[in-house]
C-alpha atoms as a PDB file:
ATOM      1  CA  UNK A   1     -18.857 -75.878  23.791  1.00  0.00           C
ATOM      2  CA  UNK A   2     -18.078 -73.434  21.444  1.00  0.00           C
ATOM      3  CA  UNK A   3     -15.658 -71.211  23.640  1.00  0.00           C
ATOM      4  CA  UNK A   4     -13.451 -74.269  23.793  1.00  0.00           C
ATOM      5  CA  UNK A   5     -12.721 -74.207  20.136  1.00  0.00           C
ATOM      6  CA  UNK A   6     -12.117 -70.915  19.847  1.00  0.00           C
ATOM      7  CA  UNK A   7      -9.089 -70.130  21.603  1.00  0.00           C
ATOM      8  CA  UNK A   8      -6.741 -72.658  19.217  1.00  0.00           C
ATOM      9  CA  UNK A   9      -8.211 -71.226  16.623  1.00  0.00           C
ATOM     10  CA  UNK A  10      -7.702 -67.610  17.629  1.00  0.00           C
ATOM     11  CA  UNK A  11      -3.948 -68.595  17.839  1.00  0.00           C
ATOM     12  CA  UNK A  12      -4.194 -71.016  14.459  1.00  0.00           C
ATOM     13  CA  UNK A  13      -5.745 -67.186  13.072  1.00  0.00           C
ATOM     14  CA  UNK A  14      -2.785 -65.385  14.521  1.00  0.00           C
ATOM     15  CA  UNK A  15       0.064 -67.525  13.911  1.00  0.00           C
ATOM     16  CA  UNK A  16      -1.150 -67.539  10.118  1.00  0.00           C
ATOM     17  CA  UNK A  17      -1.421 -63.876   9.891  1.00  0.00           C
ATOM     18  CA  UNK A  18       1.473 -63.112  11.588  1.00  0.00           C
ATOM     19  CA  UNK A  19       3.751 -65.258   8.617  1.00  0.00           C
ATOM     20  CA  UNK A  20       1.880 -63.594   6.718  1.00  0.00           C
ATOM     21  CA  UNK A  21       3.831 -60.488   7.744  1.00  0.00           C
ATOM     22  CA  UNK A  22       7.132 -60.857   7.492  1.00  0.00           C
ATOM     23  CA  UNK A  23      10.130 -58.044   8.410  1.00  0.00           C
ATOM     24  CA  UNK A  24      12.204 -56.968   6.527  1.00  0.00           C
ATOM     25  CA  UNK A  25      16.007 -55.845   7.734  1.00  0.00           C
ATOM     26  CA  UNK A  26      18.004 -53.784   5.536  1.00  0.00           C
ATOM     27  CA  UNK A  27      21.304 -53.605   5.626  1.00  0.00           C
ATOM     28  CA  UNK A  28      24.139 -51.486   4.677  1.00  0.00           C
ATOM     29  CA  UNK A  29      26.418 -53.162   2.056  1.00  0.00           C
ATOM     30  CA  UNK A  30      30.070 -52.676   4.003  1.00  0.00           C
ATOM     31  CA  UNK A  31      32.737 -53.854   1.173  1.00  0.00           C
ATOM     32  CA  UNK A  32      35.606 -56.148   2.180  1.00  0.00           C
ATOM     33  CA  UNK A  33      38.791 -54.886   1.540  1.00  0.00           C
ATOM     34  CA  UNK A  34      40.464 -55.988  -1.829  1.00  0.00           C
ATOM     35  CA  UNK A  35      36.675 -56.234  -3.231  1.00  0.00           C
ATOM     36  CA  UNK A  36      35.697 -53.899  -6.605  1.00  0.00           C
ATOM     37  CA  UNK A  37      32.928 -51.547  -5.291  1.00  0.00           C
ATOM     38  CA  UNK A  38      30.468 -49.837  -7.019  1.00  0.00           C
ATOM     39  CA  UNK A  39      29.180 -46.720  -4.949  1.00  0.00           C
ATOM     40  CA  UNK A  40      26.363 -44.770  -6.111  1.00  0.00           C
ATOM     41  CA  UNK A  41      26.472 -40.545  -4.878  1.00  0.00           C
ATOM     42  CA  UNK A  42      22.481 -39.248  -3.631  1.00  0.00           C
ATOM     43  CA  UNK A  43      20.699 -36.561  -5.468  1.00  0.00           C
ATOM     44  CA  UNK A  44      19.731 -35.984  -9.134  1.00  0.00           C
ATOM     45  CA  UNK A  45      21.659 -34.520 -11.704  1.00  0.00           C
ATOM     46  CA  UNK A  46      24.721 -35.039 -14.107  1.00  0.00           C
ATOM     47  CA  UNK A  47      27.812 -35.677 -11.932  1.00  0.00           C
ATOM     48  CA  UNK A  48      30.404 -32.241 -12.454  1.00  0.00           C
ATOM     49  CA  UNK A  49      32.851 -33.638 -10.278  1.00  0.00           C
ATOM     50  CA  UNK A  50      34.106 -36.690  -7.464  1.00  0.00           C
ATOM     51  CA  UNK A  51      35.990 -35.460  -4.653  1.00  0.00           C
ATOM     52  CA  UNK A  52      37.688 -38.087  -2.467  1.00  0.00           C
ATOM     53  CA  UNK A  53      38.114 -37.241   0.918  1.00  0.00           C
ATOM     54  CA  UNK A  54      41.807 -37.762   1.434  1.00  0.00           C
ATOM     55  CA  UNK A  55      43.115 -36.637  -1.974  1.00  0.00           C
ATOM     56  CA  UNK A  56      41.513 -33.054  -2.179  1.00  0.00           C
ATOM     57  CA  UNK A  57      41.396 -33.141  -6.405  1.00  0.00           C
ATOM     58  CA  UNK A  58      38.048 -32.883  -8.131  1.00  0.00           C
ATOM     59  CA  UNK A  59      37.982 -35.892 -10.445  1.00  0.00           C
ATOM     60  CA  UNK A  60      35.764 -35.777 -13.800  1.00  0.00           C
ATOM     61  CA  UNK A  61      33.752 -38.611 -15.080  1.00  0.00           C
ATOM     62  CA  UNK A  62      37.185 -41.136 -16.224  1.00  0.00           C
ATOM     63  CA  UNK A  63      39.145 -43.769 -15.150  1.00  0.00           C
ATOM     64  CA  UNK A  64      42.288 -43.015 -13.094  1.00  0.00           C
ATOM     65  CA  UNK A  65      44.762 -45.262 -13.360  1.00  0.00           C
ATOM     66  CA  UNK A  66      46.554 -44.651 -10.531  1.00  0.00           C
ATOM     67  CA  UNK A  67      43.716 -44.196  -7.955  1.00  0.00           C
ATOM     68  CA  UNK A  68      42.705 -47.480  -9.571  1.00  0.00           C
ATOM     69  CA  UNK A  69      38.913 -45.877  -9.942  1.00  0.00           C
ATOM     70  CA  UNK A  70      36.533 -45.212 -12.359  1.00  0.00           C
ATOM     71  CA  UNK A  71      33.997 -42.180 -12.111  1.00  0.00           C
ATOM     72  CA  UNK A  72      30.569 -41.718 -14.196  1.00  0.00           C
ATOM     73  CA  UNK A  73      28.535 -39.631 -15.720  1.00  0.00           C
ATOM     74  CA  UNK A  74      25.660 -40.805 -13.810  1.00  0.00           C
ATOM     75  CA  UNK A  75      27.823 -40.042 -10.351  1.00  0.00           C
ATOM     76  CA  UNK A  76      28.096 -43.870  -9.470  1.00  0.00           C
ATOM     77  CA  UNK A  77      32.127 -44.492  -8.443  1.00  0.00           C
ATOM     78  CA  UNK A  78      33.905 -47.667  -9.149  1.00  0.00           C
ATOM     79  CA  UNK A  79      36.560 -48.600  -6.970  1.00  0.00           C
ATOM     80  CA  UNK A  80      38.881 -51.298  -8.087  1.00  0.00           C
ATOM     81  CA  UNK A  81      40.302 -52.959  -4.924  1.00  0.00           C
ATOM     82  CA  UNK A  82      38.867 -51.052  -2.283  1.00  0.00           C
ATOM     83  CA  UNK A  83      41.418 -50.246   0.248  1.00  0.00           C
ATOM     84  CA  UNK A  84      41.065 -48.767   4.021  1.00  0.00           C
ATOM     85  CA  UNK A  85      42.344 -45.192   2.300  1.00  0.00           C
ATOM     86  CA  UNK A  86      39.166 -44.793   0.701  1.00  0.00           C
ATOM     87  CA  UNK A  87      37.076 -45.164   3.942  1.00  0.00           C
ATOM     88  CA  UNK A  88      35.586 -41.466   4.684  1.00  0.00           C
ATOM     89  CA  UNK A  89      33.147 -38.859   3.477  1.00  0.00           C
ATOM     90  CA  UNK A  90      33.240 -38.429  -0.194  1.00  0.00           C
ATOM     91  CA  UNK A  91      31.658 -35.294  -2.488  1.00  0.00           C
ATOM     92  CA  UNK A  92      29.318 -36.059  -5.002  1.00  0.00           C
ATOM     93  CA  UNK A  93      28.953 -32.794  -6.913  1.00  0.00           C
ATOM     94  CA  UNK A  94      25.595 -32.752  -9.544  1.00  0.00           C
ATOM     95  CA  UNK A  95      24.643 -30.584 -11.879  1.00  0.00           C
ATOM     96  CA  UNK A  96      20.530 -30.203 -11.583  1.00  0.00           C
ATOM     97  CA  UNK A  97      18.809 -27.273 -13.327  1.00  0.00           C
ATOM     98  CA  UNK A  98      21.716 -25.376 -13.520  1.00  0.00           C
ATOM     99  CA  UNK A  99      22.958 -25.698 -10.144  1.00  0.00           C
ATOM    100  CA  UNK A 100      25.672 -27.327  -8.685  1.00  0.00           C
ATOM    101  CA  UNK A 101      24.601 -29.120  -5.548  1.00  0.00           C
ATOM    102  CA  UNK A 102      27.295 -31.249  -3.294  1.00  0.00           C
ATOM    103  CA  UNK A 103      26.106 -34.634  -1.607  1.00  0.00           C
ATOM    104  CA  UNK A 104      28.440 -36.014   0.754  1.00  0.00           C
ATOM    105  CA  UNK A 105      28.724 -39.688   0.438  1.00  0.00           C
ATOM    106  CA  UNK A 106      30.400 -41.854   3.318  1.00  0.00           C
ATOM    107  CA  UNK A 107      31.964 -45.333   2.647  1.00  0.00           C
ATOM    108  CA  UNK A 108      33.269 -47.831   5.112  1.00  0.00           C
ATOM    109  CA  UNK A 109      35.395 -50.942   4.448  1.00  0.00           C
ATOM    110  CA  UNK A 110      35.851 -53.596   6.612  1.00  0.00           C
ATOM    111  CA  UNK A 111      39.560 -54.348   7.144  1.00  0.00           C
ATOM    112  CA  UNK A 112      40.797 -58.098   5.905  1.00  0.00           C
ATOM    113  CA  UNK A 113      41.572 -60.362   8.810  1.00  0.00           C
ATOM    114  CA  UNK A 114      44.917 -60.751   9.253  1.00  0.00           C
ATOM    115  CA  UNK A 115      47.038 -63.747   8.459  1.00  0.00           C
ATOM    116  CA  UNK A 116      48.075 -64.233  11.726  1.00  0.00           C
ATOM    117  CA  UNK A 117      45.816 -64.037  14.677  1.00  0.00           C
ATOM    118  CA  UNK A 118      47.621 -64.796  16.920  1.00  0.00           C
ATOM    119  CA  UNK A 119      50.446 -61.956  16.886  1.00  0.00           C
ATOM    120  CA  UNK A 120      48.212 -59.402  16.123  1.00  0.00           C
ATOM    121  CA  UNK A 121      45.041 -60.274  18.253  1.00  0.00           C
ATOM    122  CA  UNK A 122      44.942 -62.597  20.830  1.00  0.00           C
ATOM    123  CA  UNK A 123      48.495 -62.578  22.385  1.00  0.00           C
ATOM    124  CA  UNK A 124      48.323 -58.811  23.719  1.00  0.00           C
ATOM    125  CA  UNK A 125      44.693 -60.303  24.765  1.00  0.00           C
ATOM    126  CA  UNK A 126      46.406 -63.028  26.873  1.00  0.00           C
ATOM    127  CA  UNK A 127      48.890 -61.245  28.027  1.00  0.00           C
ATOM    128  CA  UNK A 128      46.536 -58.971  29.321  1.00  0.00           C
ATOM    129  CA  UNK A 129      44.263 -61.615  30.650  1.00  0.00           C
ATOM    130  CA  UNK A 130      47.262 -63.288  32.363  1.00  0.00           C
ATOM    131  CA  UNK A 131      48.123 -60.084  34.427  1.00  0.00           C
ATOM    132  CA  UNK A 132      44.622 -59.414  35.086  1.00  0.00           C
ATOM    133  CA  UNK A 133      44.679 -63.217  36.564  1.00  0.00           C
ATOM    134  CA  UNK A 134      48.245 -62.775  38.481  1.00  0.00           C
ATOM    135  CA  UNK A 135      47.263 -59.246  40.036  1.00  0.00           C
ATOM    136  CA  UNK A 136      43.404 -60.670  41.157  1.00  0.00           C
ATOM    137  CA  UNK A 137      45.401 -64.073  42.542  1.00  0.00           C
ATOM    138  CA  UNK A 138      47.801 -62.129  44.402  1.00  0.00           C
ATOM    139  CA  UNK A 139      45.279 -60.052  45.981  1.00  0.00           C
ATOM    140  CA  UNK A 140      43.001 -63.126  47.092  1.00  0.00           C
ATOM    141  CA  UNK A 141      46.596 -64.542  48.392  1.00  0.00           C
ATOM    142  CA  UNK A 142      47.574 -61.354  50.358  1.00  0.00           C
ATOM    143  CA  UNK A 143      43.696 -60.695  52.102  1.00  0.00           C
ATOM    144  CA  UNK A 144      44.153 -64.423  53.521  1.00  0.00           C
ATOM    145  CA  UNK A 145      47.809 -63.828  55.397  1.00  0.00           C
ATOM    146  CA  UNK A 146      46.485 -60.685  56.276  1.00  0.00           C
ATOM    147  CA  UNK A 147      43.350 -62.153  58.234  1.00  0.00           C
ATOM    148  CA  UNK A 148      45.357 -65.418  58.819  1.00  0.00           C
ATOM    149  CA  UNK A 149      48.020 -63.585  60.777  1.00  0.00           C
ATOM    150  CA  UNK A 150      46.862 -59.658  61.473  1.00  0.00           C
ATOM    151  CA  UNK A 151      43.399 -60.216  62.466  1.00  0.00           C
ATOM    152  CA  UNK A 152      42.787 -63.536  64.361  1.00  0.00           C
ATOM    153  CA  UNK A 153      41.661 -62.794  67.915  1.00  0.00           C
ATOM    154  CA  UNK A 154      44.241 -63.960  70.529  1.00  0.00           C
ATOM    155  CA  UNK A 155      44.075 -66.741  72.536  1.00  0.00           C
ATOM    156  CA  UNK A 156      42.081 -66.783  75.411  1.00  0.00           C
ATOM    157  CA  UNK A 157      43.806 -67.744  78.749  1.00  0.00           C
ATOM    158  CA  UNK A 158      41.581 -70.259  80.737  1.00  0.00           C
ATOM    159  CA  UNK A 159      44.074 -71.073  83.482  1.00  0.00           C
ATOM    160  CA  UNK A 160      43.848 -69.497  87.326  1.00  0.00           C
ATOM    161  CA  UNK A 161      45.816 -66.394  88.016  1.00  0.00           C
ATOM    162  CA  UNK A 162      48.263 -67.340  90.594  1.00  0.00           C
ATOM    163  CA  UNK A 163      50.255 -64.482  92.692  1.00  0.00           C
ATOM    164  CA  UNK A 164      53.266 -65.512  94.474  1.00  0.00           C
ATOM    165  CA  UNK A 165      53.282 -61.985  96.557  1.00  0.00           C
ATOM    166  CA  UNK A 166      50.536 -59.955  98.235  1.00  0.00           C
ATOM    167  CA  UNK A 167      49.793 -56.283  97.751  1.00  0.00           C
ATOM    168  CA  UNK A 168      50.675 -54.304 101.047  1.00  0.00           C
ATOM    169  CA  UNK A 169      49.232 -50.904 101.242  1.00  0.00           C
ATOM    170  CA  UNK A 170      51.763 -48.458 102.593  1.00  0.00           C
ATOM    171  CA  UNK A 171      48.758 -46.518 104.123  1.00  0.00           C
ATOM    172  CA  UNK A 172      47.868 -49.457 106.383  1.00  0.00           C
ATOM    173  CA  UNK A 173      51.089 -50.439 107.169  1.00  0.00           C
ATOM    174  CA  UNK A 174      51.987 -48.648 110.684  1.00  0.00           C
ATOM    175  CA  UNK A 175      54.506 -48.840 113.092  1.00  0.00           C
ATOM    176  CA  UNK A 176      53.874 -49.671 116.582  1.00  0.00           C
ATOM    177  CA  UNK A 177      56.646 -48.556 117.921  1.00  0.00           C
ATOM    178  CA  UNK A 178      56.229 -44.776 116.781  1.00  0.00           C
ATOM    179  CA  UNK A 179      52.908 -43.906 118.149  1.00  0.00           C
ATOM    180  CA  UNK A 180      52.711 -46.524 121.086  1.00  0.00           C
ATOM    181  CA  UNK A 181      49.252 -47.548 119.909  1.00  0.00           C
ATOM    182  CA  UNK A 182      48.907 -50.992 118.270  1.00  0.00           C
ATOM    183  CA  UNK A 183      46.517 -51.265 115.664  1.00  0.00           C
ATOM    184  CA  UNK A 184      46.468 -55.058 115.375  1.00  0.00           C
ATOM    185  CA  UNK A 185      43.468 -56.604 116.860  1.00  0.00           C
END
């Protein structure tokens, strides 16, 4: 009697420890384009010097007007209005011990979506779809005149040969009158 409880209660057991343990899914903060972003460079150290990937200049801990960003001391980077140009491998050079020590630092940004969807999405999509649909109808079209017309066996003729004229065989055909033997029976 007691093996009948247990089974409900070994799931009851698991199901309880099993909330118990719940995942946990980290995920990589991917800023929106337009958004202020704060990115924060690896490694330990005071921050020498910021090098974006496009630009090529070493930027100090300051705010730069025109790049519309703002670098630290403590080698975070704030980007005002984050734009597609900043998406790339960055340089995070830190001082630590005496020692400079680079840490590349990538950063994607996820593109706005556009204003109109239709232009710039899903009409070259249609299109496409439409000539995919047109070329695969044709196709289905064509293969059934071809077996309508090319390959149907031919009709079958039922009705009795009739032969107005008989073969003669030259062979058998002899004249009487040149050997003076008949061969008719």
């Amino acid at each position: 009697m007691g093996s009948r409880h247990a089974l409900p209660c070994l799931v009851v057991l698991l199901l309880a420890a099993w909330g118990h343990c719940g995942l946990t899914v980290v995920s990589e903060v991917i800023p929106i384009e337009g958004d202020n972003y704060l990115m924060n460079c690896q490694g330990s150290g005071d921050l020498r010097f910021f090098m974006l990937h496009n630009k090529g200049k070493m930027l100090q801990p300051a705010y730069y007007e025109t790049l519309r960003i703002e670098v630290f001391h403590n080698a975070s980077v704030f980007f005002e209005s984050i734009s597609l140009e900043h998406v790339g491998t960055h340089l995070c050079i830190r001082n630590n011990g005496g020692q400079d020590h680079g840490y590349p630092t990538p950063l994607k940004v996820r593109p706005l979506p556009s204003d109109n969807l239709w232009e710039d999405v899903y009409r070259s999509k249609f299109i496409t779809g439409f000539i995919a649909a047109f070329v695969i109808a044709s196709l289905f079209i064509l293969g059934c005149l071809v077996h309508k017309y090319q390959w149907q066996s031919p009709d079958k003729d039922t009705s009795p040969i009739i032969i107005n004229s008989a073969y003669i065989n030259p062979a058998m055909v002899t004249d009487d009158t040149e050997s003076g033997c008949s061969t008719k029976m």
